[in-house]
C-alpha atoms as a PDB file:
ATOM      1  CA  UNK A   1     -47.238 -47.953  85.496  1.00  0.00           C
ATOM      2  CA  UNK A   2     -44.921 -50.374  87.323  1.00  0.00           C
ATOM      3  CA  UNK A   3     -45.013 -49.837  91.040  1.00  0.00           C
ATOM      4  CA  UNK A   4     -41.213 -50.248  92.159  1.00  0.00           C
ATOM      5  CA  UNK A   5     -40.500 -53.225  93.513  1.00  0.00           C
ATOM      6  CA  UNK A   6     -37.561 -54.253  96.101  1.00  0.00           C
ATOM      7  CA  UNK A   7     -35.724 -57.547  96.533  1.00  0.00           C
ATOM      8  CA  UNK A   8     -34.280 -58.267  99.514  1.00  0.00           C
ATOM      9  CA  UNK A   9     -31.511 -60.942  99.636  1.00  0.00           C
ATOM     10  CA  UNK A  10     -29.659 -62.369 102.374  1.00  0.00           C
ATOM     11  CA  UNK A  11     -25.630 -62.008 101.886  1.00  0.00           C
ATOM     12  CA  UNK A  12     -24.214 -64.724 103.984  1.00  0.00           C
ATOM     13  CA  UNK A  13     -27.694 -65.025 105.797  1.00  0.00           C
ATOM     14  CA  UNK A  14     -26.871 -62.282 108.157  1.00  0.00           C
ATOM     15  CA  UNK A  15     -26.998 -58.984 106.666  1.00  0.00           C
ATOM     16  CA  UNK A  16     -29.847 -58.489 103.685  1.00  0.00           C
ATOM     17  CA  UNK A  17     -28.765 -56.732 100.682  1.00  0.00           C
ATOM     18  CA  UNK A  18     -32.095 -54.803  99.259  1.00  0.00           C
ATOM     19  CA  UNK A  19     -32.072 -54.029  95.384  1.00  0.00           C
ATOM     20  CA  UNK A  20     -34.959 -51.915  94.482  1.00  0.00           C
ATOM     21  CA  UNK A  21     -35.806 -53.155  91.288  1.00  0.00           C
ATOM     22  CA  UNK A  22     -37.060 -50.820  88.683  1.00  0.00           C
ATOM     23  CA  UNK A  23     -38.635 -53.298  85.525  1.00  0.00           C
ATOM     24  CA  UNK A  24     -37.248 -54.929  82.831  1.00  0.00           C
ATOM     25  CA  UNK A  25     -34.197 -54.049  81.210  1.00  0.00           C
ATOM     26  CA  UNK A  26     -34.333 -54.532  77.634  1.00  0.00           C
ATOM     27  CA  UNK A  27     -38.280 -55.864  76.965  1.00  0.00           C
ATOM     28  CA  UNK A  28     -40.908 -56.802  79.013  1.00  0.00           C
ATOM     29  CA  UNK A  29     -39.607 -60.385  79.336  1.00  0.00           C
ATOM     30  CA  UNK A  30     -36.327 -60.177  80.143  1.00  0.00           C
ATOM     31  CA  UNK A  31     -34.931 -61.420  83.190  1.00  0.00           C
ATOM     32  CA  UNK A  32     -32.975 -58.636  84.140  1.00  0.00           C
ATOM     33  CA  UNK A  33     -33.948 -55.655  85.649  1.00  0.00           C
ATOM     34  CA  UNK A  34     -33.161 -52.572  85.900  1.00  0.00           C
ATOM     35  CA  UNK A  35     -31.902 -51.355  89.319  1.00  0.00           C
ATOM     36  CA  UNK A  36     -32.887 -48.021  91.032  1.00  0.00           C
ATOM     37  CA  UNK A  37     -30.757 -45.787  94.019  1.00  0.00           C
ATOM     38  CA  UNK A  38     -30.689 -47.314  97.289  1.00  0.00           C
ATOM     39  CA  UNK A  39     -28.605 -47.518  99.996  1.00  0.00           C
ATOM     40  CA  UNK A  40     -26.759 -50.915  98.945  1.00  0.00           C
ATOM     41  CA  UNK A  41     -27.009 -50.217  95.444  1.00  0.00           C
ATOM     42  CA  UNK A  42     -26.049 -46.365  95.348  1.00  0.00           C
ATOM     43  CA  UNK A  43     -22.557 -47.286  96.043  1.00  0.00           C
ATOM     44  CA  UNK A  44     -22.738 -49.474  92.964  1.00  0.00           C
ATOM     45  CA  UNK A  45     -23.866 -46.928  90.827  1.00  0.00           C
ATOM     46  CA  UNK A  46     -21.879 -44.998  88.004  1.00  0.00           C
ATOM     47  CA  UNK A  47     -22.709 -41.981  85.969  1.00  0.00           C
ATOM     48  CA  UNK A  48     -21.846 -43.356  82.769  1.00  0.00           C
ATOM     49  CA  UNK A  49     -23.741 -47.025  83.339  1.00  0.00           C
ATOM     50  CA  UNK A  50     -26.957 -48.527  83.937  1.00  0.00           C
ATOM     51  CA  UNK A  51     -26.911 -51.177  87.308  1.00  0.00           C
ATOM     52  CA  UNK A  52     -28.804 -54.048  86.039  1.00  0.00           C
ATOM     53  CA  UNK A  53     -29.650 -57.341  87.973  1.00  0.00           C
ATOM     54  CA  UNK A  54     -30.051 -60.510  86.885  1.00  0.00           C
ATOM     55  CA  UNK A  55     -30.289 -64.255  87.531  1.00  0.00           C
ATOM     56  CA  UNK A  56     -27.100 -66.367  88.338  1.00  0.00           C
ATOM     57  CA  UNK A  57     -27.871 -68.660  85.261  1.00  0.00           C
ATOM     58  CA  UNK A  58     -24.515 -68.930  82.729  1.00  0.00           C
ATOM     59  CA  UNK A  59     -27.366 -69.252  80.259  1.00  0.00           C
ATOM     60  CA  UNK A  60     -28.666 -65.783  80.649  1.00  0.00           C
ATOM     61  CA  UNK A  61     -25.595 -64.367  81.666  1.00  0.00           C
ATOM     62  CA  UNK A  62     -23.551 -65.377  78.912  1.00  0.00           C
ATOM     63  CA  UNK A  63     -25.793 -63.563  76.550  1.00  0.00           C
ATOM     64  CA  UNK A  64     -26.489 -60.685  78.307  1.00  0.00           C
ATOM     65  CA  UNK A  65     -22.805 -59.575  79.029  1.00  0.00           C
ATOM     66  CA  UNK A  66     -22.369 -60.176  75.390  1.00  0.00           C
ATOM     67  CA  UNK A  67     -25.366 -58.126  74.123  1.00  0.00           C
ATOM     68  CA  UNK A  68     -24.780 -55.353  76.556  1.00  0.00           C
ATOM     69  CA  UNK A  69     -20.853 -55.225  77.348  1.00  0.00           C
ATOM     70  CA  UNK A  70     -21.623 -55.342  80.647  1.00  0.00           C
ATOM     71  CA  UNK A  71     -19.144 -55.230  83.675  1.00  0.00           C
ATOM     72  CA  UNK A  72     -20.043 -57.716  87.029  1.00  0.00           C
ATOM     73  CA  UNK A  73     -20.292 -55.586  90.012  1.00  0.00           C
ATOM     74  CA  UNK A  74     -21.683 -57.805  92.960  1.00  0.00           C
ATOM     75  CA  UNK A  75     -23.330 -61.231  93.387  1.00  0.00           C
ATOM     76  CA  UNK A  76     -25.725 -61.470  96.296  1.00  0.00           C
ATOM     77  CA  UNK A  77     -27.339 -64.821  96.322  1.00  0.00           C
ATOM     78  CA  UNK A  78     -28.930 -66.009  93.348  1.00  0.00           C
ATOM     79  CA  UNK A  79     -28.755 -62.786  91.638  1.00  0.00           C
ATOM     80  CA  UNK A  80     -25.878 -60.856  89.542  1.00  0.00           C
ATOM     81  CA  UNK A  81     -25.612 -57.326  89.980  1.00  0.00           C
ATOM     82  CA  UNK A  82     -23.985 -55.731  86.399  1.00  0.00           C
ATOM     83  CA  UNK A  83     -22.758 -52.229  85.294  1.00  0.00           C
ATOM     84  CA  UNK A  84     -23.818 -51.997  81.428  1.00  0.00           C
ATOM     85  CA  UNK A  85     -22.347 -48.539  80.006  1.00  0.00           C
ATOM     86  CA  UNK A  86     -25.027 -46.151  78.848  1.00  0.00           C
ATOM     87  CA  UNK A  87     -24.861 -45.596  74.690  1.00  0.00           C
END
């Protein structure tokens, strides 16, 4: 069982954005994860999507907003937070 994990980033160094980070999104080594309720990402969150976080890399991004028809949401730091619509 994964134990839940939570990254913390720093938005403009002042105020830390957590994103409690749930596991991989589509396979075990994917670098995007699947993020859970908290209180910087509930507001983020939609009934009808998945919020998913991933690297800022136009590499990985590219792909995975092309795989997944996923929707950008938020960038905090390094990191990409992306609504991907539930099948």
């Amino acid at each position: 069982m994964l134990a839940a994990t939570v990254l913390t980033l720093a938005a403009c160094a002042v105020d830390p954005f957590e994103i409690p980070l749930l596991g991989p999104y589509r396979e075990p080594n994917d670098p995007c994860r699947e993020v859970g309720p908290g209180p910087d990402t509930r507001p983020l969150m939609a009934p009808d999507a998945d919020l998913v976080v991933c690297p800022n890399d136009p590499a990985i991004l590219q792909l995975f907003l092309f795989d997944v028809n996923a929707a950008e949401v938020k960038r905090v730091g390094d990191w990409v937070l992306l609504r991907v619509p539930k099948p």
